[in-house]
C-alpha atoms as a PDB file:
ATOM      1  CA  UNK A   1     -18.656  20.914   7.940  1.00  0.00           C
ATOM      2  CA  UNK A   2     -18.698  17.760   9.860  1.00  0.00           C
ATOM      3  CA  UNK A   3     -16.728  14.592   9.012  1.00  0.00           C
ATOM      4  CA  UNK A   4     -16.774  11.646  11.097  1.00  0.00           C
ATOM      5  CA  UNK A   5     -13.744  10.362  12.047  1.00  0.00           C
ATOM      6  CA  UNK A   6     -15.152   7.042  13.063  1.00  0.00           C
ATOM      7  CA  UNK A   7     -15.942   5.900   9.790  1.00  0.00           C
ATOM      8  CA  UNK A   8     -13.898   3.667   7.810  1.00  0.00           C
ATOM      9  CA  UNK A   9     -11.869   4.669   5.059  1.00  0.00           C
ATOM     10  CA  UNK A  10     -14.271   3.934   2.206  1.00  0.00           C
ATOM     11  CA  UNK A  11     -17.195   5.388   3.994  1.00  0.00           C
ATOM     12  CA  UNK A  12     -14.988   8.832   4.373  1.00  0.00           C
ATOM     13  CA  UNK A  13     -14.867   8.625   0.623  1.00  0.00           C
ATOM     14  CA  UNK A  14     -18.253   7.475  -0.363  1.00  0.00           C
ATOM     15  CA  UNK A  15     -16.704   3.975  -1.526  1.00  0.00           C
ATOM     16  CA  UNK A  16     -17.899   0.479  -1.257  1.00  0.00           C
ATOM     17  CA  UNK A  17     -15.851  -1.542   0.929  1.00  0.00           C
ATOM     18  CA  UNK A  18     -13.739  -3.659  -1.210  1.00  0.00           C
ATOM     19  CA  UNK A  19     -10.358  -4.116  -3.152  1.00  0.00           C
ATOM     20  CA  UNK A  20     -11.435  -2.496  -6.466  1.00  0.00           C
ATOM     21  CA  UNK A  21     -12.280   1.076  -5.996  1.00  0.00           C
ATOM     22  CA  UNK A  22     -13.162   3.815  -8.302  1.00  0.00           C
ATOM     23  CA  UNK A  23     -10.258   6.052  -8.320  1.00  0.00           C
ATOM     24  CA  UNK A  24     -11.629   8.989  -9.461  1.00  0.00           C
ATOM     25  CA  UNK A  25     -14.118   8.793  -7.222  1.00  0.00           C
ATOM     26  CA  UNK A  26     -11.309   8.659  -4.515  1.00  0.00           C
ATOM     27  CA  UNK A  27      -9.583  12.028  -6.055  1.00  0.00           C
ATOM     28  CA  UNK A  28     -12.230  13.937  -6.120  1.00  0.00           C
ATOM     29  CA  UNK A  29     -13.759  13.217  -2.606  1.00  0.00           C
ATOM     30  CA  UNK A  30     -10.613  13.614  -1.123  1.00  0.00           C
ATOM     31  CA  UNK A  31     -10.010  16.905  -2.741  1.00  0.00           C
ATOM     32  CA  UNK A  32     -13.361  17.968  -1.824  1.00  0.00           C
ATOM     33  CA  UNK A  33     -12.562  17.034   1.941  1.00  0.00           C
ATOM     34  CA  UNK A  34      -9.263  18.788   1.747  1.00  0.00           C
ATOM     35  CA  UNK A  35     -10.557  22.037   0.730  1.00  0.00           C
ATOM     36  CA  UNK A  36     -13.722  21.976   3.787  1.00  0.00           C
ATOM     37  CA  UNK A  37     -11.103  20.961   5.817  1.00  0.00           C
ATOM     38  CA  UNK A  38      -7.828  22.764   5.241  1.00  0.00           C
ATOM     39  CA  UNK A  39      -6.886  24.807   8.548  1.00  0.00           C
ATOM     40  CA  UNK A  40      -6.585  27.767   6.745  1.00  0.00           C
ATOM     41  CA  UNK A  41     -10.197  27.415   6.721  1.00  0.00           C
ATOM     42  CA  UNK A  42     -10.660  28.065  10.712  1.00  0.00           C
ATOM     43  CA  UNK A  43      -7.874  30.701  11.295  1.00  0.00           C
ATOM     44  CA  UNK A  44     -10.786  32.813  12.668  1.00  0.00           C
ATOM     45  CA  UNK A  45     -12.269  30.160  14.863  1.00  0.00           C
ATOM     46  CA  UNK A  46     -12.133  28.795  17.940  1.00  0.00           C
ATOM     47  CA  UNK A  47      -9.384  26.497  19.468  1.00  0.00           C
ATOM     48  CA  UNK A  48     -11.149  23.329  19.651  1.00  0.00           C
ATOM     49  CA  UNK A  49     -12.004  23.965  16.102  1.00  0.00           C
ATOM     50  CA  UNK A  50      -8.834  24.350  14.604  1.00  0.00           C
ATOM     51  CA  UNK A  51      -7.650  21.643  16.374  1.00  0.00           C
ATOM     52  CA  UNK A  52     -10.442  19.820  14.837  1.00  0.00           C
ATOM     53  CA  UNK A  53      -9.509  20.402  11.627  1.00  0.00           C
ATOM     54  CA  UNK A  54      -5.871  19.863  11.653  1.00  0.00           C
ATOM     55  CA  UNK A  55      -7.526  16.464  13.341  1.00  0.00           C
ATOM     56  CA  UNK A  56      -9.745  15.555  10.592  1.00  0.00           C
ATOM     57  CA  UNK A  57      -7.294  16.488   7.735  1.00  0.00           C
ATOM     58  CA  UNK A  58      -4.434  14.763   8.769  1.00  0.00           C
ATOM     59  CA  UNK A  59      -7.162  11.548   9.044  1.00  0.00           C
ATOM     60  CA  UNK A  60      -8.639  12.403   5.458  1.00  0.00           C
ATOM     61  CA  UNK A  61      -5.106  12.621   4.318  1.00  0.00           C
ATOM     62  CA  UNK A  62      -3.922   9.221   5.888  1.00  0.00           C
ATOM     63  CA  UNK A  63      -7.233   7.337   4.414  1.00  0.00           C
ATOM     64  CA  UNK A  64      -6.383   9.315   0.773  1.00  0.00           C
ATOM     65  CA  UNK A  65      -2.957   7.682   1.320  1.00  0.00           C
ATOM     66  CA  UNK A  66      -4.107   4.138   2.744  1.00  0.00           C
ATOM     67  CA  UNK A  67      -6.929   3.718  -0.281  1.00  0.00           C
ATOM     68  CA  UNK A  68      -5.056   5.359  -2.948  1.00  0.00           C
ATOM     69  CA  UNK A  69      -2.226   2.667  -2.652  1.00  0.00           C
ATOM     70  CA  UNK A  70      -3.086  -1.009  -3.415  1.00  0.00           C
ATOM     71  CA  UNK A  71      -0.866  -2.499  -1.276  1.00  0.00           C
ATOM     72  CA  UNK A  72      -1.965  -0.783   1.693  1.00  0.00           C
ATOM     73  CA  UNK A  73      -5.856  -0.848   0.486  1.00  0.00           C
ATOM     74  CA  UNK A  74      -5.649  -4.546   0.684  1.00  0.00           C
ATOM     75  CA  UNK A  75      -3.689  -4.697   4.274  1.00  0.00           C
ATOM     76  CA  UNK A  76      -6.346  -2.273   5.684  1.00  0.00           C
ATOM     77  CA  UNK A  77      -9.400  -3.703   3.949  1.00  0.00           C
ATOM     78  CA  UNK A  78      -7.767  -7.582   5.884  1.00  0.00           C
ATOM     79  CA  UNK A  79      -8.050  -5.298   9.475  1.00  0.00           C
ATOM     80  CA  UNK A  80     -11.531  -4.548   8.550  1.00  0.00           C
ATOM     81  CA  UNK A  81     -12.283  -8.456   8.314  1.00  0.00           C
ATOM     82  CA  UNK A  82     -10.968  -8.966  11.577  1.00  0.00           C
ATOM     83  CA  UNK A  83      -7.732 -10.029  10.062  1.00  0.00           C
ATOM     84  CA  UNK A  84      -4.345  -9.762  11.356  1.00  0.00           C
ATOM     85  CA  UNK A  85      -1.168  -9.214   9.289  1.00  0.00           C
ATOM     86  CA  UNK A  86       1.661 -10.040  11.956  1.00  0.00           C
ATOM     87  CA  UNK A  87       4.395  -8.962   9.706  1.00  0.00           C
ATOM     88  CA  UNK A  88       6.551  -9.286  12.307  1.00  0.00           C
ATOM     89  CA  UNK A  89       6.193 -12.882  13.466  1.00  0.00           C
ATOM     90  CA  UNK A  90       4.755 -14.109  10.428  1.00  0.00           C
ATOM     91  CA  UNK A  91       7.254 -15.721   8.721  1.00  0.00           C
ATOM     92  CA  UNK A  92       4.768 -18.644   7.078  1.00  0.00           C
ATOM     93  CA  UNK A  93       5.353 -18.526   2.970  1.00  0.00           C
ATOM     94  CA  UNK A  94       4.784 -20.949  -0.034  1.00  0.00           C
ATOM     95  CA  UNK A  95       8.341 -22.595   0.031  1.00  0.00           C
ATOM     96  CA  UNK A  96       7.643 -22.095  -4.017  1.00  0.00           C
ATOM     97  CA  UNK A  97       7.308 -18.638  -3.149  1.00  0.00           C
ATOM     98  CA  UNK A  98      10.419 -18.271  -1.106  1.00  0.00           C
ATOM     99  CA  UNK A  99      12.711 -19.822  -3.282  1.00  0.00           C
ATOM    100  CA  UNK A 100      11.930 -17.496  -6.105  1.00  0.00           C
ATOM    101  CA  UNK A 101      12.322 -14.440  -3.521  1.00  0.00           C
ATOM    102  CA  UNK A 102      15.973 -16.055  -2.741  1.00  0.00           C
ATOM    103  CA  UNK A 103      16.632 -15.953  -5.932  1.00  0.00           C
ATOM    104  CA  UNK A 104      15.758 -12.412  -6.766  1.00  0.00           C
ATOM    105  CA  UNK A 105      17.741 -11.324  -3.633  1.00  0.00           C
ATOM    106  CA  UNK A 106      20.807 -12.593  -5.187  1.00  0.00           C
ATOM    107  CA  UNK A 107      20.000 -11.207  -8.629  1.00  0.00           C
ATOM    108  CA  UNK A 108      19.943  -7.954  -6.305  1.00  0.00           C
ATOM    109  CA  UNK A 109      22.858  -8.644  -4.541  1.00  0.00           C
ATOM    110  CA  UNK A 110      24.835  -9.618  -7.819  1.00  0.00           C
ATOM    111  CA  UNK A 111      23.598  -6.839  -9.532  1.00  0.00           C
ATOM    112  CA  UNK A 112      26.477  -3.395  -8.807  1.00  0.00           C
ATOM    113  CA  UNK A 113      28.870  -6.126  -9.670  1.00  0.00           C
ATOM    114  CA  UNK A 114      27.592  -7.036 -13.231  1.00  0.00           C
ATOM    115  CA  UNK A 115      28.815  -5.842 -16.525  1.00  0.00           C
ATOM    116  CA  UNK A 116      25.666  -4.125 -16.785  1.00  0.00           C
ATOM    117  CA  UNK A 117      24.324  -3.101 -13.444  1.00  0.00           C
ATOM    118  CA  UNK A 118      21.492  -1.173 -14.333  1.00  0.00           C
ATOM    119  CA  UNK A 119      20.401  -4.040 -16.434  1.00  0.00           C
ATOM    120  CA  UNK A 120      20.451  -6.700 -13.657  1.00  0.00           C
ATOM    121  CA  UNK A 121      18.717  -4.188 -11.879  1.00  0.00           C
ATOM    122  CA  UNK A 122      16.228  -3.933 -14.624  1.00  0.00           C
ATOM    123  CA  UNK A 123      15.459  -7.234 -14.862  1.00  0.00           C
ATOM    124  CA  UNK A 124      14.814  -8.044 -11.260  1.00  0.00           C
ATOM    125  CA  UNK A 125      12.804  -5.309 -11.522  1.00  0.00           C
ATOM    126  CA  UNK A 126      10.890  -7.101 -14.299  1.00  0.00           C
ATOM    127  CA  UNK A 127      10.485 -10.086 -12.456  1.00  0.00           C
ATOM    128  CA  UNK A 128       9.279  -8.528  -9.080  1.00  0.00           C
ATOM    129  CA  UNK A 129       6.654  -7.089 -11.651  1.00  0.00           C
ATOM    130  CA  UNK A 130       5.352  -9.582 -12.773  1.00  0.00           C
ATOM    131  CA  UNK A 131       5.385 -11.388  -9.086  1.00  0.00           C
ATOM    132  CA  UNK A 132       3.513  -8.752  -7.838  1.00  0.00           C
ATOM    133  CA  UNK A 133       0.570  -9.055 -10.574  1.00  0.00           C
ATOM    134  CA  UNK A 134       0.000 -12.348  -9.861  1.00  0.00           C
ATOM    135  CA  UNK A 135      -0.670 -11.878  -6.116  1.00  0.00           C
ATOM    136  CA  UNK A 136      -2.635  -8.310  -6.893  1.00  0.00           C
ATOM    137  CA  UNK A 137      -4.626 -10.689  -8.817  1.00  0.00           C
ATOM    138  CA  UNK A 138      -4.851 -13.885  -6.422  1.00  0.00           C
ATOM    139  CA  UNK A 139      -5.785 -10.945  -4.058  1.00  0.00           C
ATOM    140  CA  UNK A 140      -8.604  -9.595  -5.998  1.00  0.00           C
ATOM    141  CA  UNK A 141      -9.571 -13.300  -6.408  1.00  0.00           C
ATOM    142  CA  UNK A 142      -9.652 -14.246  -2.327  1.00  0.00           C
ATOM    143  CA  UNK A 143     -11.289 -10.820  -1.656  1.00  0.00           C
ATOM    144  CA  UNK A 144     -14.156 -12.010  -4.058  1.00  0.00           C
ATOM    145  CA  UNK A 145     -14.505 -15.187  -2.774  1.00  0.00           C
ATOM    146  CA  UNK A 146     -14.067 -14.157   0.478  1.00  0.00           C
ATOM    147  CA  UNK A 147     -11.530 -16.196   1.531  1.00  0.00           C
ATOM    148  CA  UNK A 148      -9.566 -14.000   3.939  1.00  0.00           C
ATOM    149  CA  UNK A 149      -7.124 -16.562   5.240  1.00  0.00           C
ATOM    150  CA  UNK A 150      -5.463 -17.079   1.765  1.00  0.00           C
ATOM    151  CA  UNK A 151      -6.099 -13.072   0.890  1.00  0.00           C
ATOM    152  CA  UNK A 152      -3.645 -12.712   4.285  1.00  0.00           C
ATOM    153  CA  UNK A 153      -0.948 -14.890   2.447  1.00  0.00           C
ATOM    154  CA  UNK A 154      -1.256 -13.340  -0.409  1.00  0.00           C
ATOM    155  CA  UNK A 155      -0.708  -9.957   1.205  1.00  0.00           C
ATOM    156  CA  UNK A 156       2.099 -11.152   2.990  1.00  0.00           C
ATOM    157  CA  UNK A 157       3.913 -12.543  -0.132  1.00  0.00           C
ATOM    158  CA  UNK A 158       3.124  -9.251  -1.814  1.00  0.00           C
ATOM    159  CA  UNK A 159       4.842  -7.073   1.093  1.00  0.00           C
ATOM    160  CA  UNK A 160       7.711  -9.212   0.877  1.00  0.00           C
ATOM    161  CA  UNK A 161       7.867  -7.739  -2.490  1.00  0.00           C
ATOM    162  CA  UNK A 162       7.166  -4.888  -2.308  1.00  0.00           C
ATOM    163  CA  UNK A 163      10.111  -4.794   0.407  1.00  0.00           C
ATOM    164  CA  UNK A 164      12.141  -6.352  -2.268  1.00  0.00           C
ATOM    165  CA  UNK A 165      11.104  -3.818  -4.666  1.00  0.00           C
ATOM    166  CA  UNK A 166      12.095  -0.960  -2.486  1.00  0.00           C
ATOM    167  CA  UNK A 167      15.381  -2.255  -1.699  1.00  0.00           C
ATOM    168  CA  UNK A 168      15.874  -2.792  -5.919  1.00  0.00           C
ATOM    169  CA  UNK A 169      14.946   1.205  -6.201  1.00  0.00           C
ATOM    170  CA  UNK A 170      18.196   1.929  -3.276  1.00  0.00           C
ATOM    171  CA  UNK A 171      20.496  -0.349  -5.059  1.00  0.00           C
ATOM    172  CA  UNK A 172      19.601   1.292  -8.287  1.00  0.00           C
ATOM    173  CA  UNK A 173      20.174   4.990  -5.955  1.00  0.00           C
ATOM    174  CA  UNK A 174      23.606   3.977  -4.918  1.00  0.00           C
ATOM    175  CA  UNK A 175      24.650   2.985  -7.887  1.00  0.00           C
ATOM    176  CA  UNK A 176      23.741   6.331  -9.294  1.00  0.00           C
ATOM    177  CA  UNK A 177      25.832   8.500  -6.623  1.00  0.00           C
ATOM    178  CA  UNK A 178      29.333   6.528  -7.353  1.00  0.00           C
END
């Protein structure tokens, strides 16, 4: 069994390069790459060839996890246009945009002191939703169109809340220890 580790992502798995992928297309390649290339596999062989496939599993594994989440698909399908993210020195955002992320953040922040916090909770939650189809779909949209420039703002607003997001589901985990 030879894999090349050279190819993109969607080549590993068979898939057009693009946003929408089939999924179960996705699943099943990857399981049928995990089982040619599971170490256990090469206990018997060579070195270099156990090395190899510890090498070319963890890669199947990392494009498997890269594809199979959108927010990642899109980032990596950007780097394959030539297109830089710069999360950290991009700080360039709809002022729309940001003013609606400030106030989420101090839903968030208001929320463990509310009569209700899992409710507050709840409904940032529901509003970060709803945020985060509309640039899943303006990203779908730019991809199609390809117009990679506003596809890299739209990825940017949608780490920003996806950030948000994650720092809703730690709120929500404190609140559960006290």
């Amino acid at each position: 069994m030879h894999v090349d580790l050279s190819k993109n992502f969607f080549d590993l798995f068979g898939l057009a390069v693009g946003f929408t992928i089939d999924n179960a297309t996705l699943v099943t390649r990857f399981q049928d790459l995990q089982k040619q290339l599971h170490p256990d596999k090469f206990v018997s062989k060579p070195d270099s060839d156990r090395r190899w496939s510890m090498q070319a599993a963890s890669h199947v594994n990392e494009a498997y996890q890269t594809l199979s989440n959108e927010l990642r698909r899109a980032v990596y399908l950007l780097k394959l246009q030539g297109v830089s993210i710069d999360e950290e020195t991009d700080t360039q955002m709809s002022p729309m945009f940001l003013m609606e992320q400030m106030e989420n953040r101090e839903a968030l922040e208001m929320a463990p002191n509310a009569s209700d916090p899992f409710a507050a909770l709840d409904a940032v939650r529901r509003q970060l939703k709803v945020s985060t189809a509309e640039q899943v779909s303006a990203f779908e949209q730019a991809c199609t169109k390809a117009q990679w420039d506003h596809a890299r703002t739209v990825a940017r607003q949608w780490q920003f809340l996806d950030k948000l997001n994650q720092e809703v589901r730690s709120t929500e985990e404190q609140l559960d220890d006290q």
